[in-house]
PDB file of N, CA and C in Angstrom:
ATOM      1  N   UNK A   1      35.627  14.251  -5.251  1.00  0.00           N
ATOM      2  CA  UNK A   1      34.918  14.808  -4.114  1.00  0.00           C
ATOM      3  C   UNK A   1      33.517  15.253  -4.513  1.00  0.00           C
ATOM      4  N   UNK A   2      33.285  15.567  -5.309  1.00  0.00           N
ATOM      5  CA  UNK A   2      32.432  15.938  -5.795  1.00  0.00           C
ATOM      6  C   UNK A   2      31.687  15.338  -6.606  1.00  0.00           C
ATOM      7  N   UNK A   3      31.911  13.915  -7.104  1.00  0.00           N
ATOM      8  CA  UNK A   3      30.890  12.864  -7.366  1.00  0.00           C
ATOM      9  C   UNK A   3      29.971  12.521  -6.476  1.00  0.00           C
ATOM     10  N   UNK A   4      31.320  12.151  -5.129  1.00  0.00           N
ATOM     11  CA  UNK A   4      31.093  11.515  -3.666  1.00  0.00           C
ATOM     12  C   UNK A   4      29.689  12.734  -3.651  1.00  0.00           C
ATOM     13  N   UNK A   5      29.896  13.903  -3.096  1.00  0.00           N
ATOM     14  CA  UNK A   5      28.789  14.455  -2.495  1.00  0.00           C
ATOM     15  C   UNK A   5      27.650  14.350  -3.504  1.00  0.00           C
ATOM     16  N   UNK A   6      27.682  15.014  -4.761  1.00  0.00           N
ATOM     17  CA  UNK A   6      26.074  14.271  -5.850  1.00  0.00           C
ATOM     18  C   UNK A   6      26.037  12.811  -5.446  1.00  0.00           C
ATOM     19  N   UNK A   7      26.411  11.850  -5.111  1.00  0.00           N
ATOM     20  CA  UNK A   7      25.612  10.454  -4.852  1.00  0.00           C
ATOM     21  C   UNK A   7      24.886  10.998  -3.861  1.00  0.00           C
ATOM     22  N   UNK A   8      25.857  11.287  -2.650  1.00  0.00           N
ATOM     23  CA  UNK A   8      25.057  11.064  -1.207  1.00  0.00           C
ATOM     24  C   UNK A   8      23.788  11.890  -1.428  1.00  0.00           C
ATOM     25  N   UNK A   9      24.148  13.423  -2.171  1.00  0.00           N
ATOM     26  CA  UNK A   9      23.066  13.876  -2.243  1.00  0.00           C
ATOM     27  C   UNK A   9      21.967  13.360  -3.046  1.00  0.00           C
ATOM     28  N   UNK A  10      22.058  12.411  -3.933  1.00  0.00           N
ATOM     29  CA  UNK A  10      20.703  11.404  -4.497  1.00  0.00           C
ATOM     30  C   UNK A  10      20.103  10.723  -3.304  1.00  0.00           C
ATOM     31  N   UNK A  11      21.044  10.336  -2.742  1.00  0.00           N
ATOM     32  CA  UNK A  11      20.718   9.046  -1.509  1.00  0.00           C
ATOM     33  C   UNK A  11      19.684   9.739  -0.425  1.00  0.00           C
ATOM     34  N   UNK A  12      20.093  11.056   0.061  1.00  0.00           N
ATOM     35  CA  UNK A  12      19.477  11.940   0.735  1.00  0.00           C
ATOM     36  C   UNK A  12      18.099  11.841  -0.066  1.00  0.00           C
ATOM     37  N   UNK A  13      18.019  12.535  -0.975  1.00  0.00           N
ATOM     38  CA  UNK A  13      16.776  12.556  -1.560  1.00  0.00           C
ATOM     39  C   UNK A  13      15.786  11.600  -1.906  1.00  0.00           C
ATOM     40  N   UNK A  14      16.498   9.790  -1.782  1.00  0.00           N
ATOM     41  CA  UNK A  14      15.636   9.102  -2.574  1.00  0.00           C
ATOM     42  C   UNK A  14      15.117   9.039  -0.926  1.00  0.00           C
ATOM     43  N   UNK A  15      15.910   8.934  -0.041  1.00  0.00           N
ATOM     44  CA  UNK A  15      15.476   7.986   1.245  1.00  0.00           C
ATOM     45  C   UNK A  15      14.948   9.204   1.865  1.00  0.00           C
ATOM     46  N   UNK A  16      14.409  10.381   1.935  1.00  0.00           N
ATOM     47  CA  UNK A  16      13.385  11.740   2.077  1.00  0.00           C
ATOM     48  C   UNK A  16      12.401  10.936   1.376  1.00  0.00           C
ATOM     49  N   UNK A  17      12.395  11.191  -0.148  1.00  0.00           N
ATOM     50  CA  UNK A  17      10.815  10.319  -0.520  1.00  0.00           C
ATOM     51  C   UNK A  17      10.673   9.663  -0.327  1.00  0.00           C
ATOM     52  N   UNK A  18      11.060   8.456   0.170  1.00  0.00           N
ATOM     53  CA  UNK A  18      10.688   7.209   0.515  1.00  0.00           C
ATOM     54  C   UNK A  18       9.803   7.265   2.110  1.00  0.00           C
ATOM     55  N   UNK A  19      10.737   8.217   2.908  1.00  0.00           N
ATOM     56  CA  UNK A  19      10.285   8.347   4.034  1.00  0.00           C
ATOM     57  C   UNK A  19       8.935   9.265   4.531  1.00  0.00           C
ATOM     58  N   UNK A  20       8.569  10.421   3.186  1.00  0.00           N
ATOM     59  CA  UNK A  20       7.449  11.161   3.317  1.00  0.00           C
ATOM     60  C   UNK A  20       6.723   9.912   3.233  1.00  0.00           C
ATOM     61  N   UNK A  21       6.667   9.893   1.652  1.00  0.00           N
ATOM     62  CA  UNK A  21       5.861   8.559   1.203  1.00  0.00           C
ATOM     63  C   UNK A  21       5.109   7.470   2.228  1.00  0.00           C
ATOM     64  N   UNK A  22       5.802   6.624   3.202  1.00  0.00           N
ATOM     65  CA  UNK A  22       5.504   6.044   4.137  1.00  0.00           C
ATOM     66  C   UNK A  22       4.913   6.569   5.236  1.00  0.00           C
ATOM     67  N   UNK A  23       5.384   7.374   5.456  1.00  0.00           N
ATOM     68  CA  UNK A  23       4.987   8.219   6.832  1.00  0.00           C
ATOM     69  C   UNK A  23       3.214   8.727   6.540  1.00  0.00           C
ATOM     70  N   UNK A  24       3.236   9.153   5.444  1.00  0.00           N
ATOM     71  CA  UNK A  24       1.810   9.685   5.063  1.00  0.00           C
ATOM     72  C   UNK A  24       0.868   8.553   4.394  1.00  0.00           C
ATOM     73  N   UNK A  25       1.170   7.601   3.822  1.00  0.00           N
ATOM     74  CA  UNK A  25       0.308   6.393   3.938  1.00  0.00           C
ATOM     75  C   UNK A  25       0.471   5.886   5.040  1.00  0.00           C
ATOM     76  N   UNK A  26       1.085   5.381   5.732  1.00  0.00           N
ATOM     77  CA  UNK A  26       0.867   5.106   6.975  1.00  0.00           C
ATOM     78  C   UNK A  26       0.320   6.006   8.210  1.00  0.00           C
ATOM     79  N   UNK A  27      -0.364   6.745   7.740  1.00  0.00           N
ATOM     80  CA  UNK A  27      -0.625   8.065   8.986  1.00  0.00           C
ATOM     81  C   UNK A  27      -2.056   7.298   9.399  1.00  0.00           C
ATOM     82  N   UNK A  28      -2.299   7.985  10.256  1.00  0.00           N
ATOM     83  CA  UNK A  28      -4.182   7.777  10.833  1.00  0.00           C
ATOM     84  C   UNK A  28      -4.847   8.274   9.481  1.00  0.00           C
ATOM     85  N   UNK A  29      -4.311   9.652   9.260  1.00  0.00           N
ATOM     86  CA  UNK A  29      -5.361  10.592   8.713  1.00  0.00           C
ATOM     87  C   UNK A  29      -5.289   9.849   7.291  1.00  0.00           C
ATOM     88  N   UNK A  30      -4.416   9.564   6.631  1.00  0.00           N
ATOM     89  CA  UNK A  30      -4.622   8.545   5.656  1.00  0.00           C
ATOM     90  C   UNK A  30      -5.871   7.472   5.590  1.00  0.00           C
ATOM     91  N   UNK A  31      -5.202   6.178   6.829  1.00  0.00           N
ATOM     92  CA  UNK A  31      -6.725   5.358   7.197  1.00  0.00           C
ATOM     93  C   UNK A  31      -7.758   5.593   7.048  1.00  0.00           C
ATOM     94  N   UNK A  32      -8.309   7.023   7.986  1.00  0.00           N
ATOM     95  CA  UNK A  32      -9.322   7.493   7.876  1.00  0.00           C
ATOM     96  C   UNK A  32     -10.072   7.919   6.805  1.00  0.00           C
ATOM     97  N   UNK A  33      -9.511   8.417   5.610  1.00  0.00           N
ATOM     98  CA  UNK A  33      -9.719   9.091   4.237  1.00  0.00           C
ATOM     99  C   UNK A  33     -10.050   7.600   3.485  1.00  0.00           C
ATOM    100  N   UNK A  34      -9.298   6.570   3.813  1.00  0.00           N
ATOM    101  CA  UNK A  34      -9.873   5.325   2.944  1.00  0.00           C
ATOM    102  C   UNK A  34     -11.038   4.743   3.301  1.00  0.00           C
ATOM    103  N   UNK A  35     -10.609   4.745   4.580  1.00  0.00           N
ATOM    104  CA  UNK A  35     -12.514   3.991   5.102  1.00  0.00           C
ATOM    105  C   UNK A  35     -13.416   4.858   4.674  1.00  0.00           C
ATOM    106  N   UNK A  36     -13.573   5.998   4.848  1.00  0.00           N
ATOM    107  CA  UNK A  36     -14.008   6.839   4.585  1.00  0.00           C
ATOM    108  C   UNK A  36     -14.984   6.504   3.396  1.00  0.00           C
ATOM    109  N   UNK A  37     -13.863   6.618   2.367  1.00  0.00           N
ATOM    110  CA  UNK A  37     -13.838   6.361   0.772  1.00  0.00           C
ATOM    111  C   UNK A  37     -14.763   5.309   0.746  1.00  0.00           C
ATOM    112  N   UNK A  38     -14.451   4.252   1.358  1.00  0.00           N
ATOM    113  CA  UNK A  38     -14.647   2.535   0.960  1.00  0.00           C
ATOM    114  C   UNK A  38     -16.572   2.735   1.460  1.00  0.00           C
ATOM    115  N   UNK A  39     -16.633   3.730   2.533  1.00  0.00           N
ATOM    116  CA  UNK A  39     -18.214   3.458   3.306  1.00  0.00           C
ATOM    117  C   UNK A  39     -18.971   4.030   2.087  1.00  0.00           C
ATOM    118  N   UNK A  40     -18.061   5.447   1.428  1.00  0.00           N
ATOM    119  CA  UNK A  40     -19.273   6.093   0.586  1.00  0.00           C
ATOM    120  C   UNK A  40     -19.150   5.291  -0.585  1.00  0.00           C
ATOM    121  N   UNK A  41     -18.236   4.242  -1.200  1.00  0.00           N
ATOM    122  CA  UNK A  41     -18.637   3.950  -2.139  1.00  0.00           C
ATOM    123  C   UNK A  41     -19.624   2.358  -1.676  1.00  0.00           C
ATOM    124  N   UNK A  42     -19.607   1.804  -0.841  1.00  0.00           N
ATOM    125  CA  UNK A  42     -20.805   0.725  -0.671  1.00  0.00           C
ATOM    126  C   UNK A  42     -22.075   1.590  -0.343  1.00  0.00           C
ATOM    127  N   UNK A  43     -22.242   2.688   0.083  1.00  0.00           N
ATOM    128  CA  UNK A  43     -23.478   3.332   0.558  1.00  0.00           C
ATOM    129  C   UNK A  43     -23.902   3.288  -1.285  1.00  0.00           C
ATOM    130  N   UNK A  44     -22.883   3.493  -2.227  1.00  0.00           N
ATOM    131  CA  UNK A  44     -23.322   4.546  -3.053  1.00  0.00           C
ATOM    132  C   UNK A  44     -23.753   3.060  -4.398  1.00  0.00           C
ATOM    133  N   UNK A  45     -23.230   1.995  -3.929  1.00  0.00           N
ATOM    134  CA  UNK A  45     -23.332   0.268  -4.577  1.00  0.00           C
ATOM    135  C   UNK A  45     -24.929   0.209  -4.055  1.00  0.00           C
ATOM    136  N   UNK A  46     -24.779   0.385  -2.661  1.00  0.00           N
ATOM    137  CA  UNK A  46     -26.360   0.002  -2.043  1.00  0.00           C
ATOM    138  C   UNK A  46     -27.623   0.660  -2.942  1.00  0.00           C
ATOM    139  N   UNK A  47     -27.017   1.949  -2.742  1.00  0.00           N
ATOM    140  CA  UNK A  47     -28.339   2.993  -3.137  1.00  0.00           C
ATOM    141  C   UNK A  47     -28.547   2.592  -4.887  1.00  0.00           C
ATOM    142  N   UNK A  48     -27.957   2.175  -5.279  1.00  0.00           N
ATOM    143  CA  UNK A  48     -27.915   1.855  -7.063  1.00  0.00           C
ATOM    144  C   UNK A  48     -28.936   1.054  -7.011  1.00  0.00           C
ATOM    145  N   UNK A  49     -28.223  -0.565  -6.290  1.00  0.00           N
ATOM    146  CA  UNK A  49     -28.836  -1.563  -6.116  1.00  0.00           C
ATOM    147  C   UNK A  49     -30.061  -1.923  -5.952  1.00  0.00           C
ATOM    148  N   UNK A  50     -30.613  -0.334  -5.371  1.00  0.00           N
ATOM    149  CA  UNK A  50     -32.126  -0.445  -4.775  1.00  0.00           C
ATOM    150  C   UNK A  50     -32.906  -0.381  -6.022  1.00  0.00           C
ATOM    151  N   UNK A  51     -31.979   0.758  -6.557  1.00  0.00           N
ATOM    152  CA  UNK A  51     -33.309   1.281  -8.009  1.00  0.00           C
ATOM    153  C   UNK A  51     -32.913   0.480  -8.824  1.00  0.00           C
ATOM    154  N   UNK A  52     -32.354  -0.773  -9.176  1.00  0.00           N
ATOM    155  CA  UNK A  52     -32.063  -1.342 -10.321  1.00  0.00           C
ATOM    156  C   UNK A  52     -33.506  -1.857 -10.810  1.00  0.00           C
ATOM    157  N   UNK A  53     -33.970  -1.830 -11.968  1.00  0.00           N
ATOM    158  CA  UNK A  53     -35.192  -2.433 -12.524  1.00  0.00           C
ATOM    159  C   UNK A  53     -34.741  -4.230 -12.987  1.00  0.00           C
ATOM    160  N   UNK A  54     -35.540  -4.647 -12.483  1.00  0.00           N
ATOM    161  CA  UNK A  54     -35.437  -6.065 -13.006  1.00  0.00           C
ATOM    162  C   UNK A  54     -35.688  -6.330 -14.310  1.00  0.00           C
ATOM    163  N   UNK A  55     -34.894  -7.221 -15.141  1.00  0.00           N
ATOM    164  CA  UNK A  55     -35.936  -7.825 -16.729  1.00  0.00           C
ATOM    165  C   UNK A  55     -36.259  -8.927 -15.864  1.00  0.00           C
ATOM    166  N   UNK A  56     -36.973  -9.236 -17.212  1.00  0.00           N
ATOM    167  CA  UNK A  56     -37.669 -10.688 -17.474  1.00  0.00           C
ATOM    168  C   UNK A  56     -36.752 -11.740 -17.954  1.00  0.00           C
ATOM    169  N   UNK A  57     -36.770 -12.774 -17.231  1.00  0.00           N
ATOM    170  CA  UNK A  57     -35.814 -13.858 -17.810  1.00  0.00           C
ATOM    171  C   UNK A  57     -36.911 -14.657 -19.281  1.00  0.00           C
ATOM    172  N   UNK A  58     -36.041 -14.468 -20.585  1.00  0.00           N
ATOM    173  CA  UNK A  58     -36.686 -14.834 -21.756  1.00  0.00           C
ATOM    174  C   UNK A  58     -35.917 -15.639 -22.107  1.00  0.00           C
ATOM    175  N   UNK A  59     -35.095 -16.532 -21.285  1.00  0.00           N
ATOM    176  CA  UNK A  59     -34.043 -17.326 -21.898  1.00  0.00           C
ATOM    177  C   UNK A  59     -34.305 -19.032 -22.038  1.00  0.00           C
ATOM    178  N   UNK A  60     -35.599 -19.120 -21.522  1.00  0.00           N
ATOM    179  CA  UNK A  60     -35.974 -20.351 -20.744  1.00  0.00           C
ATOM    180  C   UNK A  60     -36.111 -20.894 -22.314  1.00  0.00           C
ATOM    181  N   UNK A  61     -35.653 -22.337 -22.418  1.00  0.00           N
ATOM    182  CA  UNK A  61     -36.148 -23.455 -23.374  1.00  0.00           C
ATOM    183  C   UNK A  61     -35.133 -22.513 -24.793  1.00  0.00           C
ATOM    184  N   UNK A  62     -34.860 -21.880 -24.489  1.00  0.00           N
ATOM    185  CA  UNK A  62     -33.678 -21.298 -25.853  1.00  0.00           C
ATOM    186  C   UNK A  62     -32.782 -22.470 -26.755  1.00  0.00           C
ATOM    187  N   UNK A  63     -32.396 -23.070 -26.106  1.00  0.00           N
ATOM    188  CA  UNK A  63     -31.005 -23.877 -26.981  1.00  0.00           C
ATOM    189  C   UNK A  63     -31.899 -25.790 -27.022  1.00  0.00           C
ATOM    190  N   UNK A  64     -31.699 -25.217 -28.281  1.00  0.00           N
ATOM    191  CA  UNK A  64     -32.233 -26.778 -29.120  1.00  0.00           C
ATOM    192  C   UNK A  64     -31.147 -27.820 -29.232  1.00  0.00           C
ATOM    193  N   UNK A  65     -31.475 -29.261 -28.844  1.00  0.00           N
ATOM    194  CA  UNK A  65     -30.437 -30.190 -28.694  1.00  0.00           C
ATOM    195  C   UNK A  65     -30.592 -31.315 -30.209  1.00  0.00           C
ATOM    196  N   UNK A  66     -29.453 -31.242 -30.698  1.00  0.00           N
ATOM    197  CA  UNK A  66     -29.748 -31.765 -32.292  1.00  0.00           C
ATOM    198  C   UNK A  66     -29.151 -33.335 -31.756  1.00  0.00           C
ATOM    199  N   UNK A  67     -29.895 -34.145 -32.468  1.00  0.00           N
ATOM    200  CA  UNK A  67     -29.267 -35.325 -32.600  1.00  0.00           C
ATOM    201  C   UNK A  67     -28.315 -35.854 -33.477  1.00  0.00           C
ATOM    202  N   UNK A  68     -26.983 -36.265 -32.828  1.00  0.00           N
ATOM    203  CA  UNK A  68     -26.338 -36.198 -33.569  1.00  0.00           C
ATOM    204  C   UNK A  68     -26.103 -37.828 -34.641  1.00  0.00           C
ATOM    205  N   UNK A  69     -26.689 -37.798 -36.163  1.00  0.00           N
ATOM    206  CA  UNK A  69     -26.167 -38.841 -36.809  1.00  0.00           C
ATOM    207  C   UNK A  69     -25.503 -39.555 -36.925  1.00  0.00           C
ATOM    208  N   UNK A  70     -25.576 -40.864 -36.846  1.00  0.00           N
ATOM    209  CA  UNK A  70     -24.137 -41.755 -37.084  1.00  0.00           C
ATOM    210  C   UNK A  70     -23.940 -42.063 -38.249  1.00  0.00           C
ATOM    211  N   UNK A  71     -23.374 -41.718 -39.401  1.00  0.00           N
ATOM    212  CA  UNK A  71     -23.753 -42.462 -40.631  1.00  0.00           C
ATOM    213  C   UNK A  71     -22.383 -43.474 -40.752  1.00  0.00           C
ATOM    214  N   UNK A  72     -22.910 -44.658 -40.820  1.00  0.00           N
ATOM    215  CA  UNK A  72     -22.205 -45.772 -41.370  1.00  0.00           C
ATOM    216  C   UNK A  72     -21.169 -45.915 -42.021  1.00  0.00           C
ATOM    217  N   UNK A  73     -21.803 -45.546 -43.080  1.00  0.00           N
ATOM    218  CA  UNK A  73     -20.975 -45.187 -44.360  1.00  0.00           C
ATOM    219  C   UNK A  73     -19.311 -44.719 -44.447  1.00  0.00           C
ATOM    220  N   UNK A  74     -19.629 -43.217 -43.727  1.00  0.00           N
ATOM    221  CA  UNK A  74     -18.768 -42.167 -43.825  1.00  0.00           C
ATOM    222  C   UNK A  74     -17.817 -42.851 -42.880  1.00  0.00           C
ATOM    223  N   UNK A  75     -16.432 -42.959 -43.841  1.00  0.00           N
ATOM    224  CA  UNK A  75     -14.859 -43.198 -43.033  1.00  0.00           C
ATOM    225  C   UNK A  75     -14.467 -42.369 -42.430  1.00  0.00           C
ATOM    226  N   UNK A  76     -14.062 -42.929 -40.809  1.00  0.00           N
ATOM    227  CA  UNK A  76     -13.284 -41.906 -40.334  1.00  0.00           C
ATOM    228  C   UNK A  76     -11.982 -42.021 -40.359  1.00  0.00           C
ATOM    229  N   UNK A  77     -11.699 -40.846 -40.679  1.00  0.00           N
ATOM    230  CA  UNK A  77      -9.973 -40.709 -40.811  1.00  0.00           C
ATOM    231  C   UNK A  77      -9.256 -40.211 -39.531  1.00  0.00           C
ATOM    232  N   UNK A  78      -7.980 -40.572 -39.867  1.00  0.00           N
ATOM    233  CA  UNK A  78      -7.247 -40.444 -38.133  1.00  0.00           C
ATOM    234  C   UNK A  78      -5.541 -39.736 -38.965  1.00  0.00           C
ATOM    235  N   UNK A  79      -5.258 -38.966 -38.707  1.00  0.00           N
ATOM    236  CA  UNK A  79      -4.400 -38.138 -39.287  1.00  0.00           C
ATOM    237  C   UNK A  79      -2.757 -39.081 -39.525  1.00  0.00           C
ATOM    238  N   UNK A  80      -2.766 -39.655 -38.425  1.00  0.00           N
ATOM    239  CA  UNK A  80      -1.408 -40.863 -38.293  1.00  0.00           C
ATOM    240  C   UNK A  80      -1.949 -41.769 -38.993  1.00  0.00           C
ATOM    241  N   UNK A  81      -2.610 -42.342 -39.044  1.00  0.00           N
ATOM    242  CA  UNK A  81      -2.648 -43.458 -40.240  1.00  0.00           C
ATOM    243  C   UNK A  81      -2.845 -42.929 -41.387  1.00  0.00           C
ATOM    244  N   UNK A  82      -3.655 -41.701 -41.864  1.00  0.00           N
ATOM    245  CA  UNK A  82      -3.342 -41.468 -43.222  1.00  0.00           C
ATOM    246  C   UNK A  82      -2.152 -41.393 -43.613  1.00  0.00           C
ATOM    247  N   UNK A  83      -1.148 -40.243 -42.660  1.00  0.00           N
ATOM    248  CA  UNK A  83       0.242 -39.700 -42.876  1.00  0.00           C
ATOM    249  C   UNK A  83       1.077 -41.709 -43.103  1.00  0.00           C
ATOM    250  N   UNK A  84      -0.059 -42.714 -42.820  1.00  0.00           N
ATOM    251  CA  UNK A  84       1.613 -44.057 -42.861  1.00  0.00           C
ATOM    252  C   UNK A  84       1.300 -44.435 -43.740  1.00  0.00           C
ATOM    253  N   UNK A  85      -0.241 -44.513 -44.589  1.00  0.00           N
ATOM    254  CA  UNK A  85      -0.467 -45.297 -45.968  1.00  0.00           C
ATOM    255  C   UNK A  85       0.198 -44.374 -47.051  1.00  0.00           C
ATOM    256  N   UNK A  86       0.291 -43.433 -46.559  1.00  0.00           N
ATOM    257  CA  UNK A  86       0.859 -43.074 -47.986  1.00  0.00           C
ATOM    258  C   UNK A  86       2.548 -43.105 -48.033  1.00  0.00           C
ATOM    259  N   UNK A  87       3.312 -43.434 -47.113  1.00  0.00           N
ATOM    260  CA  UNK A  87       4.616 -43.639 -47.294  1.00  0.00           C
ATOM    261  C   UNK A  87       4.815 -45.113 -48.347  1.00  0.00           C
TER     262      UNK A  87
END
């Protein structure tokens, strides 16, 4: 009997928090507190945005293109055919 009532009484309690929980994110006054939130933080993105100082783009002509050699000579190796000449 007294297991029985400690469950129900968990059950009571989980499905209370569950039900504050919902009830108060789901409220108006909730909504309101996020938009809220969401306006002052783009007001507060905007106002940054304004004073940001620009650089100078110094990146122009940076990366040098090498030509790449073919030398003749030099064998290329291929990992499967080495691994069969030597069996």
């Amino acid at each position: 009997m007294l297991k029985e009532l400690r469950y129900s009484l968990f059950l009571l309690v989980i499905f209370l928090f569950l039900f504050l929980v919902l009830k108060h994110y789901f409220s108006d006054n909730n909504k309101k507190n996020s938009y809220r939130l969401y306006k002052q933080v783009d007001e507060k993105i905007f106002h940054y945005s304004k004073n940001l100082i620009l650089l100078r783009n110094d990146t122009a002509n940076i990366v040098e293109y090498v030509k790449k050699t073919v030398d003749k000579n030099k064998k290329n190796y291929n990992f499967w055919n080495l691994r069969n000449n030597n069996e």
